[in-house]
C-alpha atoms as a PDB file:
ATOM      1  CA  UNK A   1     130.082 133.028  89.142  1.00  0.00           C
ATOM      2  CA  UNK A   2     131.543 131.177  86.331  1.00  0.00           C
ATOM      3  CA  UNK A   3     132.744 128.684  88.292  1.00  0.00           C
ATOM      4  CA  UNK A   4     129.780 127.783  89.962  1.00  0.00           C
ATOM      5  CA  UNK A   5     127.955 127.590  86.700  1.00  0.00           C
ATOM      6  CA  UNK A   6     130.616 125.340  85.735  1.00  0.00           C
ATOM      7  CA  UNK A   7     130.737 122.943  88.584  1.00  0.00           C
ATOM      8  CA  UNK A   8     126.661 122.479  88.370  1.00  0.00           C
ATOM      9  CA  UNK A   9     126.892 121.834  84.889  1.00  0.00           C
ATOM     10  CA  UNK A  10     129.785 118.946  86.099  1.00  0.00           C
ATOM     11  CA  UNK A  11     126.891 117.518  88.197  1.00  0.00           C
ATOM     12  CA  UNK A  12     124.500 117.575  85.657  1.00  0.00           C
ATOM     13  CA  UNK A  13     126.560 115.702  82.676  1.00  0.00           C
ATOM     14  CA  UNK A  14     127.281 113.396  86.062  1.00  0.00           C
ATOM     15  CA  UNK A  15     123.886 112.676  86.518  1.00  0.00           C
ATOM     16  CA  UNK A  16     123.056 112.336  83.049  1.00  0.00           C
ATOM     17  CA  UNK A  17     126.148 109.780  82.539  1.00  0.00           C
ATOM     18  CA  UNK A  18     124.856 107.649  85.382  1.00  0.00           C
ATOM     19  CA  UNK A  19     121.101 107.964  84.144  1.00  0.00           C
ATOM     20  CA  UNK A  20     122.291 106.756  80.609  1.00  0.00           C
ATOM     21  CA  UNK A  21     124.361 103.524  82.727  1.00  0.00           C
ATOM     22  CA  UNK A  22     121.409 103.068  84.745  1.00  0.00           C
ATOM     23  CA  UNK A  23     118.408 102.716  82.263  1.00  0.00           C
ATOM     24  CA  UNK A  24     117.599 103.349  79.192  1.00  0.00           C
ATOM     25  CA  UNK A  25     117.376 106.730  78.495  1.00  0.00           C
ATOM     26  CA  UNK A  26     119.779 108.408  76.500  1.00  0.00           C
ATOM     27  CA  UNK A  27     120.421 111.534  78.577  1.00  0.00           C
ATOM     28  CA  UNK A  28     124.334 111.146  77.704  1.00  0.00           C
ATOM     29  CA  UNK A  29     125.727 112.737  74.432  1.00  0.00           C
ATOM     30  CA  UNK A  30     127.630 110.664  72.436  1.00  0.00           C
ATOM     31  CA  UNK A  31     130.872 110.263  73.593  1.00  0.00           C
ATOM     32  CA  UNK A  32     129.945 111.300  76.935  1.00  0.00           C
ATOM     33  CA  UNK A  33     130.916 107.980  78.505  1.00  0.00           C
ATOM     34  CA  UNK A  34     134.736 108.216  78.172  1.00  0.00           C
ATOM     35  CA  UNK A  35     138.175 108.516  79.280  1.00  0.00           C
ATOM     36  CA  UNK A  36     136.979 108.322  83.166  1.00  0.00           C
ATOM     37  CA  UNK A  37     133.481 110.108  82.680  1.00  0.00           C
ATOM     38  CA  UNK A  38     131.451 106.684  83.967  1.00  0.00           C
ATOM     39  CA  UNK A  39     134.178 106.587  86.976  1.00  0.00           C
ATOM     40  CA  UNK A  40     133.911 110.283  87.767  1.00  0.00           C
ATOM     41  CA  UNK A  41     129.943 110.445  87.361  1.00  0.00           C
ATOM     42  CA  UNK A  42     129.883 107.072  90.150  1.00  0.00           C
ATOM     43  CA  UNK A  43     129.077 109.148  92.926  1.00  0.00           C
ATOM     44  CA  UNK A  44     125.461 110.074  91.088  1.00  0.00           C
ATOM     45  CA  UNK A  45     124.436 106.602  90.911  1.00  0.00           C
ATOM     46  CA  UNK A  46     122.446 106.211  93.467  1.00  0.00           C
ATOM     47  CA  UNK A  47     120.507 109.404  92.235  1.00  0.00           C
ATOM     48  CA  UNK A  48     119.658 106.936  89.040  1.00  0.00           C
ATOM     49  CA  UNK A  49     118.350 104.540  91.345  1.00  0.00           C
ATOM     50  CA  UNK A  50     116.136 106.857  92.648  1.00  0.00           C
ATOM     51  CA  UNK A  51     114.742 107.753  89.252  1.00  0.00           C
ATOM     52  CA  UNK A  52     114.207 103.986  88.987  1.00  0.00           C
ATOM     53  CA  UNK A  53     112.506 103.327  92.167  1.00  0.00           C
ATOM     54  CA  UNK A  54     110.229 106.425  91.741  1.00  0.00           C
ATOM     55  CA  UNK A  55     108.785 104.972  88.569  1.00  0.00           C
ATOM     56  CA  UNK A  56     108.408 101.799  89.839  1.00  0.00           C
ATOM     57  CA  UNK A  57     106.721 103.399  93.011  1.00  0.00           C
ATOM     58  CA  UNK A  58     104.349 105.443  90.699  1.00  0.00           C
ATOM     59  CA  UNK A  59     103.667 102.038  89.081  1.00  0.00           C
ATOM     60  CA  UNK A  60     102.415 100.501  91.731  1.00  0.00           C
ATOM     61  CA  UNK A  61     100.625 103.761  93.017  1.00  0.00           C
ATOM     62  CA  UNK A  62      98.791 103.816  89.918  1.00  0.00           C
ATOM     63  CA  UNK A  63      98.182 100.282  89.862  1.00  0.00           C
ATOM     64  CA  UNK A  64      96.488 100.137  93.615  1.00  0.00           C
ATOM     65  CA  UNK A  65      94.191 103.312  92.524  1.00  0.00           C
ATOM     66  CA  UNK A  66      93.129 101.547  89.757  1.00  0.00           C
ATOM     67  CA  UNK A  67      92.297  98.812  92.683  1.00  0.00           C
ATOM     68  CA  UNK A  68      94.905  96.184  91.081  1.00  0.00           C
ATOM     69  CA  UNK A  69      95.087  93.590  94.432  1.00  0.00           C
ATOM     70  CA  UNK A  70      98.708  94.053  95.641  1.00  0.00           C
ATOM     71  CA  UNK A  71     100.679  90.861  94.484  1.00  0.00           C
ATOM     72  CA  UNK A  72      99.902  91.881  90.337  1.00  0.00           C
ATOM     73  CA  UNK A  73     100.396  95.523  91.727  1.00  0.00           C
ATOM     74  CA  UNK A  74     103.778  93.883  92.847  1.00  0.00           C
ATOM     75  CA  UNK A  75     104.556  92.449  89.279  1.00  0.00           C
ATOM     76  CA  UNK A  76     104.056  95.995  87.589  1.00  0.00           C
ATOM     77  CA  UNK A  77     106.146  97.966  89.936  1.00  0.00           C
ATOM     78  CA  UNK A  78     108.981  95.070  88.955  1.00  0.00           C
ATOM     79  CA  UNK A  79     107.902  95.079  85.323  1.00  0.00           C
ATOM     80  CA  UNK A  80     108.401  98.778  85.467  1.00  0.00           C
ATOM     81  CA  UNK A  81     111.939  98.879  87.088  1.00  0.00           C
ATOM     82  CA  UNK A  82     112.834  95.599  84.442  1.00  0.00           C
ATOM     83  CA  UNK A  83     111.810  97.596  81.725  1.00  0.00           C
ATOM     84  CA  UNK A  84     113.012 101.178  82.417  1.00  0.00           C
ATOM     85  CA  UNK A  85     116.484  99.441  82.947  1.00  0.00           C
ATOM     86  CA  UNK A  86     116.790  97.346  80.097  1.00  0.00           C
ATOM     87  CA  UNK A  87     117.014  94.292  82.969  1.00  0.00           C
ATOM     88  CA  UNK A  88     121.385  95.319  83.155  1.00  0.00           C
ATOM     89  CA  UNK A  89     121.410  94.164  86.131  1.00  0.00           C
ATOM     90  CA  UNK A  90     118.959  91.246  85.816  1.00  0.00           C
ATOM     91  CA  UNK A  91     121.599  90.114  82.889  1.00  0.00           C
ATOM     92  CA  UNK A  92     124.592  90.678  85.165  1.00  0.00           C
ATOM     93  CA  UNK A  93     123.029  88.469  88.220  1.00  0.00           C
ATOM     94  CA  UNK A  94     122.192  85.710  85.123  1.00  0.00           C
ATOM     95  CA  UNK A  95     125.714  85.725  83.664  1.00  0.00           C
ATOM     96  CA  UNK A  96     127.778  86.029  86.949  1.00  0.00           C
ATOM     97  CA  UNK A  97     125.572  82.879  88.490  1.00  0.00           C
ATOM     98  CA  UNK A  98     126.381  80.822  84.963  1.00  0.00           C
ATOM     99  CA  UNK A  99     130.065  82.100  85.129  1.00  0.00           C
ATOM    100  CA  UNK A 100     130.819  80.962  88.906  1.00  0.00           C
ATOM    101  CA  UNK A 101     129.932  76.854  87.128  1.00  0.00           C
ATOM    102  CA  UNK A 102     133.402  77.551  85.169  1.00  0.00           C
ATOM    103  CA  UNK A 103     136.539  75.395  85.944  1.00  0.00           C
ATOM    104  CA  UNK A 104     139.342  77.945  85.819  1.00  0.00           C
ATOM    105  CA  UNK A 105     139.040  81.905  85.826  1.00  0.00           C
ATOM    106  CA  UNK A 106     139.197  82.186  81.931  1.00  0.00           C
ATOM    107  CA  UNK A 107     136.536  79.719  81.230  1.00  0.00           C
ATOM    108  CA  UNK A 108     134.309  81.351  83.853  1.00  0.00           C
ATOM    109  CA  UNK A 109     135.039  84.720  82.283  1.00  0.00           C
ATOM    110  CA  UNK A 110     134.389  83.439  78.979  1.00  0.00           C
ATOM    111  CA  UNK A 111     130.820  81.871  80.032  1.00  0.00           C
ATOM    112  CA  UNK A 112     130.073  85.562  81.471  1.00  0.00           C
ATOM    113  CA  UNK A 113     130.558  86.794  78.568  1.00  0.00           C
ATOM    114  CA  UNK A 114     128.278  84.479  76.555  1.00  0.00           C
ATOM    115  CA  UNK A 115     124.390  85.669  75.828  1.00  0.00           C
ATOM    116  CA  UNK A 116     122.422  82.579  76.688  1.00  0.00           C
ATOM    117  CA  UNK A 117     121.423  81.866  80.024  1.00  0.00           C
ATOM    118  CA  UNK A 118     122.080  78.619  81.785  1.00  0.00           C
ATOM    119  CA  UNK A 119     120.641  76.868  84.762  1.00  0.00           C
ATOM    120  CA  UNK A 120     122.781  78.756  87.274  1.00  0.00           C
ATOM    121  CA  UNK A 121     121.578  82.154  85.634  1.00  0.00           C
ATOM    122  CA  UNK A 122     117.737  81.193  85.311  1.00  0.00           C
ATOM    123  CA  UNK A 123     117.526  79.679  88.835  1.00  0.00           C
ATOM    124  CA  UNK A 124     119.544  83.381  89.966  1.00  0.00           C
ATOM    125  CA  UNK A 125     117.185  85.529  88.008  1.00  0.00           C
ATOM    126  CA  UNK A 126     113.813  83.361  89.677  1.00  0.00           C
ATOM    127  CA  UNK A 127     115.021  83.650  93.186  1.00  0.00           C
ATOM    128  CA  UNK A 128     115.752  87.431  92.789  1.00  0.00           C
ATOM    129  CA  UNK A 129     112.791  88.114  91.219  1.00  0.00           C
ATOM    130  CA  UNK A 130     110.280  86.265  93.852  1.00  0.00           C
ATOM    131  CA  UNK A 131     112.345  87.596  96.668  1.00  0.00           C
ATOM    132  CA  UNK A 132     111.767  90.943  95.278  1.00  0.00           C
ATOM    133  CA  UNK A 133     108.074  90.272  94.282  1.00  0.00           C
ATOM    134  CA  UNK A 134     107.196  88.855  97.635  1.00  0.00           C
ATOM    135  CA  UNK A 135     108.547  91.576  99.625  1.00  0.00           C
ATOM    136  CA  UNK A 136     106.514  93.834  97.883  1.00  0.00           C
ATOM    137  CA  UNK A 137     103.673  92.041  98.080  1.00  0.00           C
ATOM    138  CA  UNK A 138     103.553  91.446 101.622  1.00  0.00           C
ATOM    139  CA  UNK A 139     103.429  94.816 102.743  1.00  0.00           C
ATOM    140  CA  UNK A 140     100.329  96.208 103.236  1.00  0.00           C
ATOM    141  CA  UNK A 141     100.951  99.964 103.294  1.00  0.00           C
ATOM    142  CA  UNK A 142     101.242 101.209  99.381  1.00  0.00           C
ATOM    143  CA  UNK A 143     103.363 104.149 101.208  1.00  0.00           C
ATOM    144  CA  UNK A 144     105.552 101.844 102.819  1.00  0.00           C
ATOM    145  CA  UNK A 145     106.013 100.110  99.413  1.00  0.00           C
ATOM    146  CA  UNK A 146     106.941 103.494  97.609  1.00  0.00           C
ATOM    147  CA  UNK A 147     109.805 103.980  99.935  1.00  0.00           C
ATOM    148  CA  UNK A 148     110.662 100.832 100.304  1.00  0.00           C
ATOM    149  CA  UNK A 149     110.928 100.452  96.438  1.00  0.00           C
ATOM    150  CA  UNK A 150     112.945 104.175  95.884  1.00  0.00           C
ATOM    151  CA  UNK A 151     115.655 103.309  99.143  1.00  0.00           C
ATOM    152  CA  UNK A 152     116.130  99.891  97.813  1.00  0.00           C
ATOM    153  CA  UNK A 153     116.908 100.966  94.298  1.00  0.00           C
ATOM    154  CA  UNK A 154     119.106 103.820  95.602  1.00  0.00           C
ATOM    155  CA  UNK A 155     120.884 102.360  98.018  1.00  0.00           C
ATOM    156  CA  UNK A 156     121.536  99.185  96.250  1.00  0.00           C
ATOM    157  CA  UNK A 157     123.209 101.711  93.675  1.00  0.00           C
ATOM    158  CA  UNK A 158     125.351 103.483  96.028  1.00  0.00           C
ATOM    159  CA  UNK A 159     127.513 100.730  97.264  1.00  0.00           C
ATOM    160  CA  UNK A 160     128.509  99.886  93.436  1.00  0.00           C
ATOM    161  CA  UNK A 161     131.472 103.108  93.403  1.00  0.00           C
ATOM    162  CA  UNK A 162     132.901 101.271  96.518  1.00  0.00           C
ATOM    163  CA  UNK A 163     133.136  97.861  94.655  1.00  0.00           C
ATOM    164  CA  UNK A 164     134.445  99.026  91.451  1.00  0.00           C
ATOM    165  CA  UNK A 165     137.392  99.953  93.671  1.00  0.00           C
ATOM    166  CA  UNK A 166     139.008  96.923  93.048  1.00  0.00           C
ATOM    167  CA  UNK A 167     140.937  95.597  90.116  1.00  0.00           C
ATOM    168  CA  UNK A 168     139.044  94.780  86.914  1.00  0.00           C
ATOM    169  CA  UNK A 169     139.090  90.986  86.280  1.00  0.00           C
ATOM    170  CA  UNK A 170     139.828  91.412  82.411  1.00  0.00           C
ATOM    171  CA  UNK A 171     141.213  94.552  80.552  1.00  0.00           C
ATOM    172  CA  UNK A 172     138.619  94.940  78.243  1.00  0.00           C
ATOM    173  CA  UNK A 173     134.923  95.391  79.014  1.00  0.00           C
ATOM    174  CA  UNK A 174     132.764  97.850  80.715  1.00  0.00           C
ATOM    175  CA  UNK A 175     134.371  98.230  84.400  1.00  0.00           C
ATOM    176  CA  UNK A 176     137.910  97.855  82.332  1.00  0.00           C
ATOM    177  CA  UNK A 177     136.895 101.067  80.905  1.00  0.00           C
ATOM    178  CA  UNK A 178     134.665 102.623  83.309  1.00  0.00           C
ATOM    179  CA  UNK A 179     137.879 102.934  85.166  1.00  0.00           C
ATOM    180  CA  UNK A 180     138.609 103.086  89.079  1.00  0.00           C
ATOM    181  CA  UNK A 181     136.481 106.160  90.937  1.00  0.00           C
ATOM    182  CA  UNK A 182     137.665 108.685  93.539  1.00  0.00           C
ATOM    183  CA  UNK A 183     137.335 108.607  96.745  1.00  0.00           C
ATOM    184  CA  UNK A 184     135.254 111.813  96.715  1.00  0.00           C
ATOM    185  CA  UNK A 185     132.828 109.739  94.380  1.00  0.00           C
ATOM    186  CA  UNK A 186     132.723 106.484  96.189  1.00  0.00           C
ATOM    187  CA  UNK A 187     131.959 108.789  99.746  1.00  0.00           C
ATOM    188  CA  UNK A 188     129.746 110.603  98.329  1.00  0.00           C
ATOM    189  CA  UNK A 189     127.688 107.847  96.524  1.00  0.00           C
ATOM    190  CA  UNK A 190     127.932 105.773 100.010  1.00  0.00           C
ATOM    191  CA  UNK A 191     126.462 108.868 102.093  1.00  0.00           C
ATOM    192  CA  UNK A 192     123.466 108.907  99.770  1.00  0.00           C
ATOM    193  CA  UNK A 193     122.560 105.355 100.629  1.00  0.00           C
ATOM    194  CA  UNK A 194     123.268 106.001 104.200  1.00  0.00           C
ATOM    195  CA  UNK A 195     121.038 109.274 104.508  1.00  0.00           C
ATOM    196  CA  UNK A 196     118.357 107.084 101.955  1.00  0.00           C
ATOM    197  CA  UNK A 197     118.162 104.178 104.172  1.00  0.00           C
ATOM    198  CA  UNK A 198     117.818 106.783 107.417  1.00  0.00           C
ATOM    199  CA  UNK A 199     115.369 108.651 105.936  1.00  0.00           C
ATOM    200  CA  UNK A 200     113.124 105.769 104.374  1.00  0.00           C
ATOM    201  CA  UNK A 201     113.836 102.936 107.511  1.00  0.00           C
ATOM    202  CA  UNK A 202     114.990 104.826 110.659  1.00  0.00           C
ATOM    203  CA  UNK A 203     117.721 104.643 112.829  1.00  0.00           C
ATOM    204  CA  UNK A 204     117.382 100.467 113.027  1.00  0.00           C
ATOM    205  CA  UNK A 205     117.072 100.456 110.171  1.00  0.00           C
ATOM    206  CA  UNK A 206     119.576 102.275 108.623  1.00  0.00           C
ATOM    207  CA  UNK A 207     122.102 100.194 110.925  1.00  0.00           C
ATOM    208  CA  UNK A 208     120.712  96.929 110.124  1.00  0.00           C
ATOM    209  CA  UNK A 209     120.538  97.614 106.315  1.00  0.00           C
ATOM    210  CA  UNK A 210     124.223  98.924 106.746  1.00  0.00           C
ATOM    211  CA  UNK A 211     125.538  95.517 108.097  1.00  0.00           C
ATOM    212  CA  UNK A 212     123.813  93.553 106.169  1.00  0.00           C
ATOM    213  CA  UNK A 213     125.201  95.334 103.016  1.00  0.00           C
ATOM    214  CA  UNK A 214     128.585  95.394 104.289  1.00  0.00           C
ATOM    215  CA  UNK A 215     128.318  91.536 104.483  1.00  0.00           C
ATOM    216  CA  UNK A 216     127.124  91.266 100.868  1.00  0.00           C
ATOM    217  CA  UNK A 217     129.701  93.388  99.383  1.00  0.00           C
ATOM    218  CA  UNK A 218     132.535  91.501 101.664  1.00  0.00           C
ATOM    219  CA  UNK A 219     130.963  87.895 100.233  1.00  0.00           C
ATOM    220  CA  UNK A 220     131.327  89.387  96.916  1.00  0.00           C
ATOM    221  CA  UNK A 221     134.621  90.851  97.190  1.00  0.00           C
ATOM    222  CA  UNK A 222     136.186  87.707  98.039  1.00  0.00           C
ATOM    223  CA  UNK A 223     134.484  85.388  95.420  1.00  0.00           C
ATOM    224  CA  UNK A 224     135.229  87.772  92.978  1.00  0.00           C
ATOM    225  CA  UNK A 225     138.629  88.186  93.821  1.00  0.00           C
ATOM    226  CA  UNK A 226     138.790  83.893  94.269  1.00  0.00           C
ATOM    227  CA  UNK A 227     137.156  82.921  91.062  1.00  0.00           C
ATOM    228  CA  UNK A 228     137.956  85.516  88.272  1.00  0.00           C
ATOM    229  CA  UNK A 229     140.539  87.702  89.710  1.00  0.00           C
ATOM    230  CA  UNK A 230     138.527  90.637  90.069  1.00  0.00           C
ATOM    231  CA  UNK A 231     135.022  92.698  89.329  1.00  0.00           C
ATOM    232  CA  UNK A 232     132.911  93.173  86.360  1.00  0.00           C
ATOM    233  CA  UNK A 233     130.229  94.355  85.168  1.00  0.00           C
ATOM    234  CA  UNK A 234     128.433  91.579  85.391  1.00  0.00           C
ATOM    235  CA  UNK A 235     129.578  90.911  88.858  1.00  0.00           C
ATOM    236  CA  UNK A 236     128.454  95.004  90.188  1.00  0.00           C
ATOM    237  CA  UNK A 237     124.654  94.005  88.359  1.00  0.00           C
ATOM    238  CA  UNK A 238     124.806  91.081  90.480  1.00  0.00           C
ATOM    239  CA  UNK A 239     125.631  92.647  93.772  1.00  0.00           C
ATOM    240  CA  UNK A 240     122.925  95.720  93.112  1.00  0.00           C
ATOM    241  CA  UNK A 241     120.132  92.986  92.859  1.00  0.00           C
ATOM    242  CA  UNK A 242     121.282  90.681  95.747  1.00  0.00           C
ATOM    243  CA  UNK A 243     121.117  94.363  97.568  1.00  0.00           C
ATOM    244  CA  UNK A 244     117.797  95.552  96.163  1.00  0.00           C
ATOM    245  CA  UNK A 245     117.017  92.324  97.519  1.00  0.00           C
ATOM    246  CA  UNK A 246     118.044  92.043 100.846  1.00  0.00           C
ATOM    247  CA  UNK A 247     116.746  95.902 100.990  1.00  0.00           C
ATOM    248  CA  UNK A 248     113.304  94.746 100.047  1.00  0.00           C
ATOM    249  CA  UNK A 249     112.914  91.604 102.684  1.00  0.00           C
ATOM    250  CA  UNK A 250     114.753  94.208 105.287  1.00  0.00           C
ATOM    251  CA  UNK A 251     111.776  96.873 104.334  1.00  0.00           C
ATOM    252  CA  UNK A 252     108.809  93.903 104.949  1.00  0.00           C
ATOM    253  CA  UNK A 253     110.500  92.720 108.123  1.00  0.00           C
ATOM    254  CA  UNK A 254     109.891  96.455 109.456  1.00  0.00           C
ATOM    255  CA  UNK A 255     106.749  96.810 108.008  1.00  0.00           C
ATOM    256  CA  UNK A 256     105.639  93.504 109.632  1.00  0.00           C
ATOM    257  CA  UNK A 257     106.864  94.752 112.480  1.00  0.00           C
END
């Protein structure tokens, strides 16, 4: 009996760890996040994005029974997700788009690091958000938004354990310390997206949303491994938007379908 109390309490600190990485809220006790926590706690990531996408859903739920016409329904269900998040990710897409300018590794390592956006990073950060606005917007069904909006946000999330497989580019910073997860974690964060993207976009799908993340994560592993050596944590915010993405324009093909 003790043990099972003690291994649900292990997923619950998990899911708080990755809910404190995730967003905003402080769900983690200090000194929560260390000496492998963030690795071990990877597999619950995707269980974050949920959290996120159901807010943003309930957003935009609220916003179309308040009759809000869908494309500002579309901006609040973004504005939502932004601000529930603290835009991480948003900031990671913005500084990995301003480092890949850099001449060498260091110098594009160094511009990552940097807090003001450049061209790169603003024109990254428009695109993503108007592919992700216009998605929304163009589908007609407010239930086929709210699952559209929860499997992109969890799914995006669950292929992040796999990338943070390899090497850190630097040996300082947040996926320095997050550390490497294990295999249990990365499968287990990967079969949430699968059974998310089955259950929210069917059997097509599910297989086309699989490729088609498979493709980004193989684009990124090479450029990452090309121009700085390795990942980062600017480099996994960048990958979860260009999935959330690609998971949004996949959800308005099918709904135009």
């Amino acid at each position: 009996m003790s043990e099972a109390v003690e291994t649900v309490r292990s997923l619950v600190a998990d899911i708080r760890i990755a809910i404190s990485l995730c967003t905003r809220l402080p769900l983690a006790p200090a000194g929560a996040i260390a000496d492998g926590a963030v690795a071990r706690a990877s597999w619950a990531l995707p269980v974050a994005g949920m959290l996120v996408g159901l807010v943003s859903a309930a957003i935009y739920w609220l916003a179309q029974r308040l009759h809000v016409p869908s494309q500002p329904a579309a901006v609040l269900a973004l504005a939502a997700s932004i601000l529930l998040t603290g835009a991480m990710h948003e900031d990671g897409l913005a500084d990995s788009a301003d480092g890949l300018g850099g001449k060498t590794p260091e110098r594009k390592l160094e511009i990552m690091r940097d807090s003001r956006i450049g061209t790169f990073g603003a024109c990254a950060l428009a695109i993503s958000l108007l592919v992700r606005w216009s998605a929304i917007a163009s589908i007609d069904d407010p239930r086929s938004v709210a699952i559209a909006l929860v499997v992109a946000h969890t799914t995006a999330r669950a292929v992040l354990p796999a990338f943070m497989l390899l090497p850190p580019a630097r040996p300082d910073g947040l996926s320095s310390g997050a550390g490497q997860p294990p295999a249990q974690s990365v499968a287990i964060a990967l079969g949430f997206g699968v059974v998310a993207l089955g259950l929210g976009f069917g059997a097509g799908g599910m297989l086309i949303g699989t490729v088609v993340l498979a493709a980004i994560i193989a684009l990124f592993a090479r450029l990452a491994r090309e121009k700085i050596g390795g990942q980062t944590g600017d480099v996994l915010g960048a990958l979860e938007q260009t999935g959330e993405g690609a998971l949004m324009l996949i959800a308005a093909a099918l709904a135009a379908m």
